[in-house]
N, C-alpha and C. Protein backbone atom coordinates (compact mmCIF):
# COMPACT_ATOMS: atom_id res chain seq x y z
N UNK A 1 101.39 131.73 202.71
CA UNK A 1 101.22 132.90 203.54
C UNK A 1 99.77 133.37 203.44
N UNK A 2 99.66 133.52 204.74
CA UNK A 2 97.95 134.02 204.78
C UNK A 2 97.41 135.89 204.70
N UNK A 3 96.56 136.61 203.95
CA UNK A 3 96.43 137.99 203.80
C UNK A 3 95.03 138.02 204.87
N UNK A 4 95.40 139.05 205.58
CA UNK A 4 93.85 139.45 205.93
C UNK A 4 92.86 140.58 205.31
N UNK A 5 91.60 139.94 204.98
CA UNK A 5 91.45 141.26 204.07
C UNK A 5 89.69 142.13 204.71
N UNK A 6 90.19 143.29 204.91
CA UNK A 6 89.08 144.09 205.76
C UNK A 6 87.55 144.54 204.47
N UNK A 7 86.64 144.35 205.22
CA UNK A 7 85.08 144.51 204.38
C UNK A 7 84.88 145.36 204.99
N UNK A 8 84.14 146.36 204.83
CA UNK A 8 82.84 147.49 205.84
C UNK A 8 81.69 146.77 204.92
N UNK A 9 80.54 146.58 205.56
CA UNK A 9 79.33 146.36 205.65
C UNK A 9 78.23 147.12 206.06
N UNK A 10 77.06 147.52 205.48
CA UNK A 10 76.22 147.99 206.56
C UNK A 10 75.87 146.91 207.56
N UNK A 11 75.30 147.49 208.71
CA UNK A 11 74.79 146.54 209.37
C UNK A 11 73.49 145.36 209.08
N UNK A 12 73.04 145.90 208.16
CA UNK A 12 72.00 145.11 207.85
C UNK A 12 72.51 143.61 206.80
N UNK A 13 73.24 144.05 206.00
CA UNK A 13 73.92 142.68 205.49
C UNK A 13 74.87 142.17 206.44
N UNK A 14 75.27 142.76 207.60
CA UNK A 14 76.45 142.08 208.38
C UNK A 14 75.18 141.11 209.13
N UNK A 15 74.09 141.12 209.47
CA UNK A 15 73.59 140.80 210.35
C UNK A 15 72.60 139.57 209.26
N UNK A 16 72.57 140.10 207.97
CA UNK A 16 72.03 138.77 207.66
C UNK A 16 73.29 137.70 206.94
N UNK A 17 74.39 138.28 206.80
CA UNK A 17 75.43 137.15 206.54
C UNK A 17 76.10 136.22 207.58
N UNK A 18 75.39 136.73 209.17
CA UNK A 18 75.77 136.63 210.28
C UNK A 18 74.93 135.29 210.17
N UNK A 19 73.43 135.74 210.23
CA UNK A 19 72.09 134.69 210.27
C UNK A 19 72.83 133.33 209.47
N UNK A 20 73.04 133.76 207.74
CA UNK A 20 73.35 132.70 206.85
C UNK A 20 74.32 131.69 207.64
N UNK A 21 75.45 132.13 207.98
CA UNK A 21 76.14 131.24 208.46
C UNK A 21 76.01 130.57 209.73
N UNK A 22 75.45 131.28 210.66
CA UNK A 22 74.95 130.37 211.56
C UNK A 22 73.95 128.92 211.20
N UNK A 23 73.08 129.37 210.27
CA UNK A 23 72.41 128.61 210.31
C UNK A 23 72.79 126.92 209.16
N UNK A 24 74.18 127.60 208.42
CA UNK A 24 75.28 126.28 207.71
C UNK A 24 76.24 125.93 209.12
N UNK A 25 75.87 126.16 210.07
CA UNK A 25 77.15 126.06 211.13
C UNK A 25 78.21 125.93 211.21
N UNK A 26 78.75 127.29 210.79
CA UNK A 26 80.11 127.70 209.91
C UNK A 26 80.18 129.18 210.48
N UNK A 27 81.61 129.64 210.59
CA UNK A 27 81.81 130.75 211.27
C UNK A 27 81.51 132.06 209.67
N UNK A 28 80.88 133.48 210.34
CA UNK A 28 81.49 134.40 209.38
C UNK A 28 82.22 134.37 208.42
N UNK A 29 83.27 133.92 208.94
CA UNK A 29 84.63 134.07 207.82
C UNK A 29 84.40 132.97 206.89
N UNK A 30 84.54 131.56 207.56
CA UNK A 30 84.94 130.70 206.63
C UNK A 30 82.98 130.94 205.56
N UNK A 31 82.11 131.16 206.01
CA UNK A 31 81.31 131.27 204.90
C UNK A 31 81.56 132.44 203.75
N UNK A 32 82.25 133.37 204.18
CA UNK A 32 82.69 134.67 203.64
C UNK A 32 83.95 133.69 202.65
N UNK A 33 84.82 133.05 203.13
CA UNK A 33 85.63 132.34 202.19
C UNK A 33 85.06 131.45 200.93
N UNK A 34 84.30 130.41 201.67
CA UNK A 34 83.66 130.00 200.43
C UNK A 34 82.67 130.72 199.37
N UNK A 35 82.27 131.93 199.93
CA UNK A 35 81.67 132.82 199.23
C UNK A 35 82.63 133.10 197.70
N UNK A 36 83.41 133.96 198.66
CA UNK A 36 84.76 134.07 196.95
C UNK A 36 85.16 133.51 196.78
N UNK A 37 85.32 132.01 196.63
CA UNK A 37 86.22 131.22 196.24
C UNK A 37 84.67 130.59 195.30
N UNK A 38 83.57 130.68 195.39
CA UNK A 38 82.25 130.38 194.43
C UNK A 38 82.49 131.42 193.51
N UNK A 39 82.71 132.65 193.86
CA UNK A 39 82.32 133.68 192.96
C UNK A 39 83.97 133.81 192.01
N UNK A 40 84.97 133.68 192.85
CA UNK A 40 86.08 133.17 191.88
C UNK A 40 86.34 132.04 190.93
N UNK A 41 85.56 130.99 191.14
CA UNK A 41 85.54 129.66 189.76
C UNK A 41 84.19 130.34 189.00
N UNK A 42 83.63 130.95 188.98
CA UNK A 42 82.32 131.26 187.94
C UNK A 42 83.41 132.07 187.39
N UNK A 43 84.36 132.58 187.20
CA UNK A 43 85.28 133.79 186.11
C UNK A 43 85.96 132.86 185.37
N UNK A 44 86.10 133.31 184.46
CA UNK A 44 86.63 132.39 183.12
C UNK A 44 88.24 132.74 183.66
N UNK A 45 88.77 131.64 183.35
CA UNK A 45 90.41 131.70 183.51
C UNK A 45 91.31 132.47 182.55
N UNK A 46 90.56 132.53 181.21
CA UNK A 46 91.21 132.83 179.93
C UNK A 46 90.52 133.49 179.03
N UNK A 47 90.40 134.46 178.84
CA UNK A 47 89.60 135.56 177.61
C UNK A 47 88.99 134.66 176.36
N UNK A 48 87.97 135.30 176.40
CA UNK A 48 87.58 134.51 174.83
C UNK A 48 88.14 134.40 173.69
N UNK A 49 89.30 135.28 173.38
CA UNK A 49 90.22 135.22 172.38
C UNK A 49 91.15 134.52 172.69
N UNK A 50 91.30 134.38 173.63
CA UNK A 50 92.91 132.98 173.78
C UNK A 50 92.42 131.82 173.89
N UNK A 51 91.21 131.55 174.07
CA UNK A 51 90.20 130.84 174.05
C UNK A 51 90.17 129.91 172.47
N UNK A 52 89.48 131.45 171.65
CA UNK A 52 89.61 130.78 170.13
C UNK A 52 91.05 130.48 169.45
N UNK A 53 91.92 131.28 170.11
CA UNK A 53 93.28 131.25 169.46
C UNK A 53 94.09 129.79 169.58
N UNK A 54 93.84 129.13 170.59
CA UNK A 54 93.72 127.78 171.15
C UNK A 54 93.27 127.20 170.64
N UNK A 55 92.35 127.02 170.01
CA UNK A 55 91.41 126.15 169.15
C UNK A 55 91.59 126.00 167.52
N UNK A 56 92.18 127.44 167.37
CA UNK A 56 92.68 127.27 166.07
C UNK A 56 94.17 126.94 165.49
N UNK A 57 94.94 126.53 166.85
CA UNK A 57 96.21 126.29 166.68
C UNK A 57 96.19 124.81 166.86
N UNK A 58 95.14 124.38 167.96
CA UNK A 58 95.34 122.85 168.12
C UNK A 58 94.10 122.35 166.59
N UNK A 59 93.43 123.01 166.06
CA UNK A 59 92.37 122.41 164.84
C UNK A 59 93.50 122.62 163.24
N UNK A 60 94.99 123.18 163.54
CA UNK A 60 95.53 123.33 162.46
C UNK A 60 96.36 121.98 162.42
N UNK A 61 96.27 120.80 163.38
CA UNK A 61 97.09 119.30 163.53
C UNK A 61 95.93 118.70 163.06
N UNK A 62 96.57 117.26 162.33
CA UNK A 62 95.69 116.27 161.89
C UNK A 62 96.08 115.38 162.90
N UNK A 63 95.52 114.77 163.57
CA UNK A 63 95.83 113.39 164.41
C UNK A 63 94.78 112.35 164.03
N UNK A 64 95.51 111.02 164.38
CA UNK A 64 95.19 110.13 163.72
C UNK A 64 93.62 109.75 164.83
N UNK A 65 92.58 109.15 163.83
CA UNK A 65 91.55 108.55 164.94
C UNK A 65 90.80 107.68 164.17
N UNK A 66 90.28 106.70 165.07
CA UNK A 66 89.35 105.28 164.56
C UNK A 66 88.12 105.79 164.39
N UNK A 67 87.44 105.38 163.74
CA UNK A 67 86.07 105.72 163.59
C UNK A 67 84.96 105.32 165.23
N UNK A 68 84.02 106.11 165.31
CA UNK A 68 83.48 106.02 166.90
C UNK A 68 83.38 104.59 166.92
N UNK A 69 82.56 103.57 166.27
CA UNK A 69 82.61 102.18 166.27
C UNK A 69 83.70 101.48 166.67
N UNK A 70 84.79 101.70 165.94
CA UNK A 70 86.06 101.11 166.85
C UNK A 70 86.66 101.46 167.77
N UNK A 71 86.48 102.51 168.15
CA UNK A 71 87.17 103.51 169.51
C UNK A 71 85.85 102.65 170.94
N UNK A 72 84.48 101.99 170.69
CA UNK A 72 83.61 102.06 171.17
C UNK A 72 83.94 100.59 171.58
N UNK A 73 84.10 99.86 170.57
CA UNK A 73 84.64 98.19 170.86
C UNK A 73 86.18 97.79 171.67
N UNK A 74 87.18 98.95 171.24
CA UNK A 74 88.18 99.16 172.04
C UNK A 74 88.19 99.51 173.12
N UNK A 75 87.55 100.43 174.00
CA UNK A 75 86.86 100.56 175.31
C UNK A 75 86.06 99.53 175.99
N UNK A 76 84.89 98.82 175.24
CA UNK A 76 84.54 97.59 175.43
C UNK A 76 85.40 96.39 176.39
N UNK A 77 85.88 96.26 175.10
CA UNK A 77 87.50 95.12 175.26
C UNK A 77 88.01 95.45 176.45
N UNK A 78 88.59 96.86 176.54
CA UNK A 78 89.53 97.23 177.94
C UNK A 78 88.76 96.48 178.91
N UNK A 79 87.74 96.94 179.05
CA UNK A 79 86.81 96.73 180.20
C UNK A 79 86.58 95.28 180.67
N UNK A 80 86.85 94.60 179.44
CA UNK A 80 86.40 93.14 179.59
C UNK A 80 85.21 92.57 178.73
N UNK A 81 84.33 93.48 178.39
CA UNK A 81 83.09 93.35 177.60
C UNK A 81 83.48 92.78 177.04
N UNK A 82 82.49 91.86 176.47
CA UNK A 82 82.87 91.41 175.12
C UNK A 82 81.54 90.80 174.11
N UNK A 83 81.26 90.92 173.30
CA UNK A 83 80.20 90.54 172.34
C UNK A 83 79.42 89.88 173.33
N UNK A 84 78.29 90.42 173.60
CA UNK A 84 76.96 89.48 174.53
C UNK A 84 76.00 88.61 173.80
């Protein structure tokens, strides 16, 4: 479902957000869309505390891992590489 959502502007930014998009050859709106939808992914999804709280729940598991050298030759291998 689609919302419509009303701006007031002075005229002077209506007329240079008017310019901007003309000149991406893109209507008002849809530059006005990608506008907030830029300024909506720069906001963090998740507070800095659920953030760390996350980090200290997944850093309280030991999981198992190869040392970088063998994790590095195992990728190798996948690939096909092999000792040159």
């Amino acid at each position: 479902m689609s919302k419509r959502l009303q701006v007031i502007l002075v005229d002077e930014e209506m007329a240079e957000i008017r310019e901007i998009a003309r000149s991406e050859k893109t209507t008002v709106a849809e530059w006005v869309r990608r506008a907030l939808r830029s300024a909506r992914s720069s906001v963090p999804s998740r507070s800095r505390q659920q953030k760390l709280a996350a980090l200290r729940v997944g850093s309280e598991h030991a999981f198992p891992a190869a040392d970088v050298a063998s994790m590095l030759d195992e990728i190798e291998h996948g690939y096909g590489i092999q000792d040159l």
